[in-house]
C-alpha atoms as a PDB file:
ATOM      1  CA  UNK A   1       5.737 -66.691  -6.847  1.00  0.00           C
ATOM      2  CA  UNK A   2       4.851 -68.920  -3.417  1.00  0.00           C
ATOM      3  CA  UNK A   3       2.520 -67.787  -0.540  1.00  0.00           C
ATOM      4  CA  UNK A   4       3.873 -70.054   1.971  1.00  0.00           C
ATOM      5  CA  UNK A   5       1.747 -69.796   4.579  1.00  0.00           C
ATOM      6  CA  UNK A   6      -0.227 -71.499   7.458  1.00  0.00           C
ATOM      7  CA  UNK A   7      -2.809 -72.550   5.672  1.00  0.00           C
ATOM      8  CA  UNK A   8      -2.105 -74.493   1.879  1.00  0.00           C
ATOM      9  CA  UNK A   9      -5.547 -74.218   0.846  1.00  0.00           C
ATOM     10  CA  UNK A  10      -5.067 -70.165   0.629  1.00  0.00           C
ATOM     11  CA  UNK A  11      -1.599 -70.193  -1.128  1.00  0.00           C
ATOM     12  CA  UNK A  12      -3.195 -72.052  -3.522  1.00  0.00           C
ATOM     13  CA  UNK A  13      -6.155 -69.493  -4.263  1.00  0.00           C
ATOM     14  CA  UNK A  14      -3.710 -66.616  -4.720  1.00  0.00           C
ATOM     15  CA  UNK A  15      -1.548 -68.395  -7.084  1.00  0.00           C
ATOM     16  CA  UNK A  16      -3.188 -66.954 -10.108  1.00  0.00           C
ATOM     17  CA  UNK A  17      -3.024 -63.361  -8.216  1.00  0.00           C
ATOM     18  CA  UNK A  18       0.731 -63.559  -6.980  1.00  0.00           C
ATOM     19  CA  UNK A  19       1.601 -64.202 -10.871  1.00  0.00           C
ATOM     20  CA  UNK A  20       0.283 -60.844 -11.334  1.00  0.00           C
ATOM     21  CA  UNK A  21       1.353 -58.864  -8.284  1.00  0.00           C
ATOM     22  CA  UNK A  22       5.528 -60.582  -9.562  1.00  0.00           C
ATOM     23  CA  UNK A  23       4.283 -58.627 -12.706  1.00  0.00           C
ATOM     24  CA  UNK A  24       3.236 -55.426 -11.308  1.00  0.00           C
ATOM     25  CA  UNK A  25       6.250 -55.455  -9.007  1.00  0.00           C
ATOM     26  CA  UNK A  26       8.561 -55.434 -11.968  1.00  0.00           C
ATOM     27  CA  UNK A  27       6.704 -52.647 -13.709  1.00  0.00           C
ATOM     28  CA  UNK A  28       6.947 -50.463 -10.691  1.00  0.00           C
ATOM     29  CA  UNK A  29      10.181 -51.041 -10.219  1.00  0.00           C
ATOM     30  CA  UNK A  30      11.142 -50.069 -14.095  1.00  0.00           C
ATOM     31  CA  UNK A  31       8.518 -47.169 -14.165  1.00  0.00           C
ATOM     32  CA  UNK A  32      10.101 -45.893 -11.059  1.00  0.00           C
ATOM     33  CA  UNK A  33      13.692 -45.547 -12.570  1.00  0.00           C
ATOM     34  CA  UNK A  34      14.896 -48.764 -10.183  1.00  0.00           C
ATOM     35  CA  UNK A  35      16.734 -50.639 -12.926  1.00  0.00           C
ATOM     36  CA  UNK A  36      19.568 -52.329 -11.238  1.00  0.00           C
ATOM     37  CA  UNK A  37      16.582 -53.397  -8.414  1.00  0.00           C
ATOM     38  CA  UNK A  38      14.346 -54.520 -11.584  1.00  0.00           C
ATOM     39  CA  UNK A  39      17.191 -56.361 -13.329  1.00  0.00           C
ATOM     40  CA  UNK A  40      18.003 -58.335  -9.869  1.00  0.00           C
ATOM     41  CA  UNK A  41      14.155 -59.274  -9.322  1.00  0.00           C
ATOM     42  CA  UNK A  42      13.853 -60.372 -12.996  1.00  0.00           C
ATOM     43  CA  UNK A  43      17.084 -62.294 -12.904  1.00  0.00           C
ATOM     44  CA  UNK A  44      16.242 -64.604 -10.249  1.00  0.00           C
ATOM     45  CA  UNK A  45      15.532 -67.729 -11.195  1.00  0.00           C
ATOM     46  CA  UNK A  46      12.069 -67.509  -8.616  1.00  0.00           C
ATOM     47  CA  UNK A  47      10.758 -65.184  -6.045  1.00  0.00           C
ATOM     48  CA  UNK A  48       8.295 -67.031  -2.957  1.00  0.00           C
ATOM     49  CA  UNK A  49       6.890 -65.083   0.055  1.00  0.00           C
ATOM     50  CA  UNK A  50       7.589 -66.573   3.204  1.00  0.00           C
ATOM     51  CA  UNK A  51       5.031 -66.032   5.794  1.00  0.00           C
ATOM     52  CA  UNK A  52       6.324 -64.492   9.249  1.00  0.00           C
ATOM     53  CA  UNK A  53       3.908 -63.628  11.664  1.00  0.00           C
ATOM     54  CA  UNK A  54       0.757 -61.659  11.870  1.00  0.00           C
ATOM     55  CA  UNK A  55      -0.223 -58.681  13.984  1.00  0.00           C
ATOM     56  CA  UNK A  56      -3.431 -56.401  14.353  1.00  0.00           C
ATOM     57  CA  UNK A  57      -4.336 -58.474  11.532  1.00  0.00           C
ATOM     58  CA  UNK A  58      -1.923 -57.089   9.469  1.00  0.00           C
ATOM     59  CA  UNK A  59       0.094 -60.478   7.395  1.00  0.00           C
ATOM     60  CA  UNK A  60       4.199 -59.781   7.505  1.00  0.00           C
ATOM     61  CA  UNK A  61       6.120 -61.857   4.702  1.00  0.00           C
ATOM     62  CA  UNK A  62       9.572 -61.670   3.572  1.00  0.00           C
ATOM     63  CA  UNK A  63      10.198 -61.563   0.315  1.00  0.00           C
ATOM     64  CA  UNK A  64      12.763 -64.585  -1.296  1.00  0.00           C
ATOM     65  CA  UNK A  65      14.654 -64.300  -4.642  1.00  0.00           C
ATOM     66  CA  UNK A  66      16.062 -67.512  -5.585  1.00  0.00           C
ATOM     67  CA  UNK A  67      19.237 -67.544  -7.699  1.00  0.00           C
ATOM     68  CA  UNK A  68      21.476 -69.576  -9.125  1.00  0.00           C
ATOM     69  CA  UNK A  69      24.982 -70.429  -7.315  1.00  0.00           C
ATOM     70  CA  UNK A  70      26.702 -69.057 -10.078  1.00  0.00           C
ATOM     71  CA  UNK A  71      24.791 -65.706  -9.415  1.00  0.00           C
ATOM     72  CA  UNK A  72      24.912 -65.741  -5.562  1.00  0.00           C
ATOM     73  CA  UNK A  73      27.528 -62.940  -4.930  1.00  0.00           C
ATOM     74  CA  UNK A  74      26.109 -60.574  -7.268  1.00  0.00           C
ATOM     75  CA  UNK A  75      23.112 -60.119  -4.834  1.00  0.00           C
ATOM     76  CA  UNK A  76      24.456 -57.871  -2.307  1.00  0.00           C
ATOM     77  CA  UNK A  77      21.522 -56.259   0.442  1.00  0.00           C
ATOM     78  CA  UNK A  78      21.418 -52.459  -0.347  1.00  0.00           C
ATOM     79  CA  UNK A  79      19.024 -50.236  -1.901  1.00  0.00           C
ATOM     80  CA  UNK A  80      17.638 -52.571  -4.544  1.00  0.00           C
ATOM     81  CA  UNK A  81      16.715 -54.866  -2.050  1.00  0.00           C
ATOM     82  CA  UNK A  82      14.726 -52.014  -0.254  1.00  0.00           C
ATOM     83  CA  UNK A  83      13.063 -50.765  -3.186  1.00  0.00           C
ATOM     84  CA  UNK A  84      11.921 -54.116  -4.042  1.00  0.00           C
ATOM     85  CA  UNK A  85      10.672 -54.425  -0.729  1.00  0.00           C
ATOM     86  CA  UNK A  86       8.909 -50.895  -0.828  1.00  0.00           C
ATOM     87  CA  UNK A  87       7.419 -52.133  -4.396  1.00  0.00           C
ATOM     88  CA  UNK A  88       5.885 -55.305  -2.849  1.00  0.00           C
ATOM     89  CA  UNK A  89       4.352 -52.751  -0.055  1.00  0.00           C
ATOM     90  CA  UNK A  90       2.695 -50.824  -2.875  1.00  0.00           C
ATOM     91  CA  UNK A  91       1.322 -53.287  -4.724  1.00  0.00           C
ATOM     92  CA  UNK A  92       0.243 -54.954  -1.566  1.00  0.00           C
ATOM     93  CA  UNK A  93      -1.768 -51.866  -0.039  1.00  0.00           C
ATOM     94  CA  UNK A  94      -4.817 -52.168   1.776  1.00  0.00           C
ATOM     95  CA  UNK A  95      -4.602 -56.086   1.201  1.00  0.00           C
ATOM     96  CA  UNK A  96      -3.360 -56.334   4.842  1.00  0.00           C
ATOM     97  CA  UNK A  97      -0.177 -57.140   3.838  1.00  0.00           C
ATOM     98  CA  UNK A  98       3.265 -55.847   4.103  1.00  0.00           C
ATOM     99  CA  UNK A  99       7.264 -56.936   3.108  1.00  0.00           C
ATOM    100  CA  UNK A 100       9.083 -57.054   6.238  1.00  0.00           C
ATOM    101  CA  UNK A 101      12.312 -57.725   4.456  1.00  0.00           C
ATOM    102  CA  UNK A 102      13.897 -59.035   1.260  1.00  0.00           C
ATOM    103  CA  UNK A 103      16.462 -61.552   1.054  1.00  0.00           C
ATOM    104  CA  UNK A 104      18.099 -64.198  -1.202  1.00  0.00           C
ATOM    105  CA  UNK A 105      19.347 -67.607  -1.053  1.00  0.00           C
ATOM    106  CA  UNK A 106      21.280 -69.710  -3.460  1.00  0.00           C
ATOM    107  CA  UNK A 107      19.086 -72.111  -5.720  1.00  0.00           C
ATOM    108  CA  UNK A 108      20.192 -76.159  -5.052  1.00  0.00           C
ATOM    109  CA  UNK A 109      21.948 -78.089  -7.327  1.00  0.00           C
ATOM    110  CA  UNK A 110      20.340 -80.231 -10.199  1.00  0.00           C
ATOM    111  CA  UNK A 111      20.665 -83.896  -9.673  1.00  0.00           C
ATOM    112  CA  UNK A 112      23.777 -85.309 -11.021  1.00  0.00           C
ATOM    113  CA  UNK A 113      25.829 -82.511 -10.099  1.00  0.00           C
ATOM    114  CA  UNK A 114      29.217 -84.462  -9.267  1.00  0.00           C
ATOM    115  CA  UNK A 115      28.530 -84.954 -13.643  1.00  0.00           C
ATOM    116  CA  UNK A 116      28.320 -80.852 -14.300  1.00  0.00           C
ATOM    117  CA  UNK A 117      31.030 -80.464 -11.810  1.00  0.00           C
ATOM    118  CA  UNK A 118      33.215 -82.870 -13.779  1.00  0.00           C
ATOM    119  CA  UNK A 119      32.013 -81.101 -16.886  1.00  0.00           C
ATOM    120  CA  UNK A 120      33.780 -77.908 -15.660  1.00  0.00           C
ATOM    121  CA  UNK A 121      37.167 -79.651 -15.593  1.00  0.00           C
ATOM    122  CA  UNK A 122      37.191 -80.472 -19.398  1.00  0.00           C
ATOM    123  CA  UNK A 123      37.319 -77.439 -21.919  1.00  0.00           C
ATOM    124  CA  UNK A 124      33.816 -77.051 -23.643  1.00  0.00           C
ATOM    125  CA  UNK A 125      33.341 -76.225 -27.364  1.00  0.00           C
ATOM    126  CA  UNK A 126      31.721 -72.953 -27.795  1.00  0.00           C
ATOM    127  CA  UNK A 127      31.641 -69.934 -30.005  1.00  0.00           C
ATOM    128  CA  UNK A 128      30.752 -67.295 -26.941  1.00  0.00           C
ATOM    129  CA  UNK A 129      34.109 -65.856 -26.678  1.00  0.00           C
ATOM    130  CA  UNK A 130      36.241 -67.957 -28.448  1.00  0.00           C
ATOM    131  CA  UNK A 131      38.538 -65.890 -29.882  1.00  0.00           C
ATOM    132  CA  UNK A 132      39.887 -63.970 -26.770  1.00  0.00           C
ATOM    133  CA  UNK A 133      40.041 -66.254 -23.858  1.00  0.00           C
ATOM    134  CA  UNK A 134      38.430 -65.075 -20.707  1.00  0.00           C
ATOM    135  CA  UNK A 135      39.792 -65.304 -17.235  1.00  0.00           C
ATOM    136  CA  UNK A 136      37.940 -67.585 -14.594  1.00  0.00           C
ATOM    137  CA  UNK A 137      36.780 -64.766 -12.841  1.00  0.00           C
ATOM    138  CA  UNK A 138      34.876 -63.264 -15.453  1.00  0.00           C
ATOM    139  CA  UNK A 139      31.281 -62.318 -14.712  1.00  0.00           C
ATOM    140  CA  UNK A 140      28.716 -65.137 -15.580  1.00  0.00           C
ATOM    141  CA  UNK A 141      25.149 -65.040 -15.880  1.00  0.00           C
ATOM    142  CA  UNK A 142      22.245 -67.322 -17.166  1.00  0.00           C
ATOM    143  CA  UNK A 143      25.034 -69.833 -18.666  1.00  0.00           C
ATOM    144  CA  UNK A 144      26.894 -67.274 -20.525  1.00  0.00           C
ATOM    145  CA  UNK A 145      30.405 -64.787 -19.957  1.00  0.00           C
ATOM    146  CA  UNK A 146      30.958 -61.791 -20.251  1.00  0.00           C
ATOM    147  CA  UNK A 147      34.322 -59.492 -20.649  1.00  0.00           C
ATOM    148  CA  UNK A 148      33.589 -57.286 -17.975  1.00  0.00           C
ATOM    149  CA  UNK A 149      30.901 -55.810 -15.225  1.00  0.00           C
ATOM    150  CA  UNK A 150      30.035 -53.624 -18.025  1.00  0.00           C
ATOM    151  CA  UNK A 151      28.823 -56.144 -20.485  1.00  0.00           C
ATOM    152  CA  UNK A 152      26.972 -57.604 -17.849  1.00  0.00           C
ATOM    153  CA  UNK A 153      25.453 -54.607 -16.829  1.00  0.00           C
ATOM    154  CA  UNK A 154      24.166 -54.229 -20.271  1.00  0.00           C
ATOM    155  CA  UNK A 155      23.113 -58.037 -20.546  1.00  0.00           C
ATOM    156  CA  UNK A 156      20.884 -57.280 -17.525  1.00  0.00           C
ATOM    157  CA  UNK A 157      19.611 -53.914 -18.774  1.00  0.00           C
ATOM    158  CA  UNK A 158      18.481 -56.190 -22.067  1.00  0.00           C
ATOM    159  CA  UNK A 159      17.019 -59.053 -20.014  1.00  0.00           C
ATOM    160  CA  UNK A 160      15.261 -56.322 -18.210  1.00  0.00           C
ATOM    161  CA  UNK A 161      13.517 -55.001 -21.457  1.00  0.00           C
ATOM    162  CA  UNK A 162      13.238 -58.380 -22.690  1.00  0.00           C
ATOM    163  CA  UNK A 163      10.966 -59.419 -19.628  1.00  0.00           C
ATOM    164  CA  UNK A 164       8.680 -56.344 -20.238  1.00  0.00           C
ATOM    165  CA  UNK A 165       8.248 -56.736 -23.656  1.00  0.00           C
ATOM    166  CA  UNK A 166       4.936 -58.959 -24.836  1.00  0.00           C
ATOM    167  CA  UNK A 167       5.638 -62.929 -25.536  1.00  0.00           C
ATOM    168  CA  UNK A 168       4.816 -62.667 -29.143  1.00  0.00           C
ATOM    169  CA  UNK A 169       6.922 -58.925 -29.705  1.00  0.00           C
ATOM    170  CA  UNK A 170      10.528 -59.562 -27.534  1.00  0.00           C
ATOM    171  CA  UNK A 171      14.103 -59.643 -28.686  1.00  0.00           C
ATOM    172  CA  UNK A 172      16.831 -62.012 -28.240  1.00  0.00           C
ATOM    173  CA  UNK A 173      19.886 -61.453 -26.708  1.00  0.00           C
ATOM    174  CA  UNK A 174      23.325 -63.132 -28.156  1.00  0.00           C
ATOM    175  CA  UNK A 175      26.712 -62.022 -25.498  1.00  0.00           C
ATOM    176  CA  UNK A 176      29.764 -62.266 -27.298  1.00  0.00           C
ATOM    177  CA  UNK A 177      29.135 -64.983 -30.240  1.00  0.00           C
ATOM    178  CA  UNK A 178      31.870 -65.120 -32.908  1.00  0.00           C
ATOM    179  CA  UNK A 179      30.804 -64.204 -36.138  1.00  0.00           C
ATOM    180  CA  UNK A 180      32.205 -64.882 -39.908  1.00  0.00           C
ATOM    181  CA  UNK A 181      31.997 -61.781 -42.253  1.00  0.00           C
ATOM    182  CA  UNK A 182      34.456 -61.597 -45.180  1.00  0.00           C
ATOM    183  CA  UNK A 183      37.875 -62.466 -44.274  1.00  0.00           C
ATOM    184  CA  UNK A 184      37.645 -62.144 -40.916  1.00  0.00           C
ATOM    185  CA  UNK A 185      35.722 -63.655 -37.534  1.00  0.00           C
ATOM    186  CA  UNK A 186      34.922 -61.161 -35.211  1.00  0.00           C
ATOM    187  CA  UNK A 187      33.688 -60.926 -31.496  1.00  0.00           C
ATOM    188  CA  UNK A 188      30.964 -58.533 -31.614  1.00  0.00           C
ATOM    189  CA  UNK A 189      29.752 -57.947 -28.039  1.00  0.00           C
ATOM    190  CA  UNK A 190      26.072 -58.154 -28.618  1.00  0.00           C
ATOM    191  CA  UNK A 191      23.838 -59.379 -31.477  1.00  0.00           C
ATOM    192  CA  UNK A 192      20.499 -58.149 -30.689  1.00  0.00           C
ATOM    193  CA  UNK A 193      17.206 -59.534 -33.093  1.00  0.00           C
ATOM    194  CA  UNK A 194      14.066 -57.722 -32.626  1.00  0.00           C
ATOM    195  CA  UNK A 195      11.189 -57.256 -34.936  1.00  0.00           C
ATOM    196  CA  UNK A 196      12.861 -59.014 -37.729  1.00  0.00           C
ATOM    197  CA  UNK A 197      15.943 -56.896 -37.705  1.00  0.00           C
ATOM    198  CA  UNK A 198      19.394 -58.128 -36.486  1.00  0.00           C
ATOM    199  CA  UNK A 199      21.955 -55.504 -34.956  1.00  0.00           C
ATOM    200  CA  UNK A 200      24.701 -55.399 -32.921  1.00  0.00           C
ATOM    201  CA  UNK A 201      26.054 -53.537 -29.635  1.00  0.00           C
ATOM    202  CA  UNK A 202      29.357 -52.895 -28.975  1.00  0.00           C
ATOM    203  CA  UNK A 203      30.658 -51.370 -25.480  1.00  0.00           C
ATOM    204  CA  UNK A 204      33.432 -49.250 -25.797  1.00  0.00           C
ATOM    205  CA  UNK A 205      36.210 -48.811 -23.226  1.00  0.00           C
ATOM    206  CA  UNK A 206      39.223 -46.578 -23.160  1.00  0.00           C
ATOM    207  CA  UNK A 207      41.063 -48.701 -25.923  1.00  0.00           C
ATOM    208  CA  UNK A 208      38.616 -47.298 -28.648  1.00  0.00           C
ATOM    209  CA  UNK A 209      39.420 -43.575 -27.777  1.00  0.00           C
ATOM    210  CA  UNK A 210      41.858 -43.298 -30.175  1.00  0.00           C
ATOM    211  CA  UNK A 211      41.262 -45.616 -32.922  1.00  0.00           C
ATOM    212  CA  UNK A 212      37.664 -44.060 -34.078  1.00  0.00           C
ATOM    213  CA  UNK A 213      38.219 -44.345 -38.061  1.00  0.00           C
ATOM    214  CA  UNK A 214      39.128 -47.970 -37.252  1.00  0.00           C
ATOM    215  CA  UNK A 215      35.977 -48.789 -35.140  1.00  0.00           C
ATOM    216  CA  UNK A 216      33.748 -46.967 -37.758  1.00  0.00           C
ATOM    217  CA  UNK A 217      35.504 -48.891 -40.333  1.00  0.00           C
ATOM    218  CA  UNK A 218      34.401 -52.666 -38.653  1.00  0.00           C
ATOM    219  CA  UNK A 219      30.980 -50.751 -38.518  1.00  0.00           C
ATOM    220  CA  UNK A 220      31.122 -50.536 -41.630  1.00  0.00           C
ATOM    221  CA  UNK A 221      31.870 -53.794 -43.320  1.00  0.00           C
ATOM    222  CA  UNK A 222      29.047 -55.556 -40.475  1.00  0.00           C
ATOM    223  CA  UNK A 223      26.495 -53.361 -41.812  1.00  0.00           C
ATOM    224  CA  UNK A 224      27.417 -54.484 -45.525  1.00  0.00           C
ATOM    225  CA  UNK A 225      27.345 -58.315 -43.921  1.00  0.00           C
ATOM    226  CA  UNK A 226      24.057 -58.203 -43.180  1.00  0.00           C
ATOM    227  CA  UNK A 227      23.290 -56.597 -39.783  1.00  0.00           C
ATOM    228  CA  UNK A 228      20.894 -53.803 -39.957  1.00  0.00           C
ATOM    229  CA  UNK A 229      22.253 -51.627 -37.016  1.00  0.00           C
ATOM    230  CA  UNK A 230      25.305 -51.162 -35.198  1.00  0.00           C
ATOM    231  CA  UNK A 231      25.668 -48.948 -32.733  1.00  0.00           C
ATOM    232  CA  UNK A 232      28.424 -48.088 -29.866  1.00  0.00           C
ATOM    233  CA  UNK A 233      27.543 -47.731 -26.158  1.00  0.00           C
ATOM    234  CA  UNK A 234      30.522 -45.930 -24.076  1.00  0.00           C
ATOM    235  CA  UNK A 235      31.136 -48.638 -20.828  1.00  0.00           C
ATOM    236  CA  UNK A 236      31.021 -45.744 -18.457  1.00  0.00           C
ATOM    237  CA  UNK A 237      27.699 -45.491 -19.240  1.00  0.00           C
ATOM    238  CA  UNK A 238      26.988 -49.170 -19.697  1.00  0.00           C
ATOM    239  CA  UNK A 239      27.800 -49.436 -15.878  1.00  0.00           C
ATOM    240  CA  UNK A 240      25.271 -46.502 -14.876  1.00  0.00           C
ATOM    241  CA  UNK A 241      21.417 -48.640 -15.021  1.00  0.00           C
ATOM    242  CA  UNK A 242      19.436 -45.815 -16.183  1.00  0.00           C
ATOM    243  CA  UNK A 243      22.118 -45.234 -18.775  1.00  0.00           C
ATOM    244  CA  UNK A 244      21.889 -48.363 -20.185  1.00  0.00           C
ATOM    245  CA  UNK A 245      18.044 -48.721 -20.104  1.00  0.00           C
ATOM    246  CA  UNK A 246      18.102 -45.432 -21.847  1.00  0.00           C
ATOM    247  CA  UNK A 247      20.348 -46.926 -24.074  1.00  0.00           C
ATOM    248  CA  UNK A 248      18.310 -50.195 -24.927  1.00  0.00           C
ATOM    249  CA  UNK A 249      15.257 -48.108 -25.648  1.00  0.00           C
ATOM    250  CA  UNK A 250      17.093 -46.467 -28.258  1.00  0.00           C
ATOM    251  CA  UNK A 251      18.657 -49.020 -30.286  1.00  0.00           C
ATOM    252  CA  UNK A 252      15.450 -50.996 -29.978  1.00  0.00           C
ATOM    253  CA  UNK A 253      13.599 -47.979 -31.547  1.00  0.00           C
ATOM    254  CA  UNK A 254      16.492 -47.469 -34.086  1.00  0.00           C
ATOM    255  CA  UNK A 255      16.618 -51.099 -34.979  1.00  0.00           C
ATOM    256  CA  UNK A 256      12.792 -51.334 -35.610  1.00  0.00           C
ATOM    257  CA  UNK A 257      12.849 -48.578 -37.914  1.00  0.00           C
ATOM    258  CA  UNK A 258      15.375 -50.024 -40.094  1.00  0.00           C
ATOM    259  CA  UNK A 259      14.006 -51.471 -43.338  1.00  0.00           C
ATOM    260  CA  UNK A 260      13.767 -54.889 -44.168  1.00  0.00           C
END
């Protein structure tokens, strides 16, 4: 995070402290049951605070997420953005300074980017999806698709985790990879590894309602093809934020305690 301010010199000092007020931020946000607001913070690609004015000695900023293009409409202003702001406020009390506002704006371009926009025109080689071919509108994030606002939902409620967790004790996060196991390739929707354990994470819509023996069946034969966990998440729930952090928690803990 950036203190632009007035004076360079003091930006500078307080990079060291901003680092860990980004930090506590997050925390609050997650402690505080805000996960779709925590997911949005952590998913920018940076945050800077843009000085505003001063009055009675009291510093206003606003508060800037910076995101990728590709990203840009899934930042709407609404109560995430005022939770973050009310975070910020917290974290910032009695340092005479306050959030006026929180906003975001679109990341630029990398140089060359007539070459990646030429690279969208010719069909890439890639397992993510490969076997059922998305539509153009499907959601995107960090590089990656995803079937639906559900999986993505679920992607962020993992990234959110994945942030918290220490550098040295995380988990990786693997959308909709195709997958060889006897026979057959299959799409799982997540592969998860964490702690030395691999599982995986499907999200189940209203197509798997009535073909249970059949889903506990695939279950089945990726258990006994290596993968130490599988578990189902219903998509109703994987579009509800505390649901799916509740969710994560508890295929993390499952998957840890499997056995090596």
């Amino acid at each position: 995070m950036i203190y632009r301010t007035v004076d360079d010199a003091q930006a500078e000092a307080r990079d060291e402290q901003a680092d860990r007020e980004l930090g506590t931020v997050l925390k609050l946000l997650y402690a505080r049951g805000h996960h779709e607001a925590a997911q949005k913070f952590i998913g920018a690609d940076s945050v800077y605070v843009d000085y505003i004015d001063s009055d009675w000695g009291i510093e206003y900023y606003e508060v800037v997420m910076v995101v990728d293009v590709d990203r840009f409409s899934e930042y709407e202003e609404g109560e995430a953005f005022e939770q973050i702001r009310v975070a910020f406020d917290e974290v910032w009390r009695k340092t005479k300074r306050e959030a006026r506002c929180v906003s975001v704006k679109p990341a630029l371009v990398a140089a060359g980017w007539r070459d990646d926009v030429n690279a969208l025109l010719r069909p890439r080689a890639s397992n993510q999806a490969a076997l059922v071919p998305l539509q153009p509108t499907a959601p995107r994030a960090d590089g990656m698709s995803f079937r639906d606002r559900a999986e993505l939902m679920l992607y962020n409620a993992f990234k959110a985790k994945q942030a918290s967790l220490s550098p040295e004790a995380t988990l990786t996060i693997v959308p909709n990879p195709a997958v060889r196991v006897p026979d057959r390739t299959w799409e799982p929707d997540f592969v998860i590894a964490y702690r030395g354990r691999v599982g995986v994470v499907e999200v189940d819509g209203t197509s798997h309602t009535r073909k249970y023996a059949s889903d506990k069946s695939r279950d089945v034969i990726l258990e006994d093809s290596g993968f130490a966990l599988v578990m189902r998440l219903d998509v109703k729930d994987a579009e509800q934020p505390d649901q799916a952090a509740a969710f994560v928690d508890r295929f993390l803990r499952r998957l840890a305690q499997q056995s090596v």
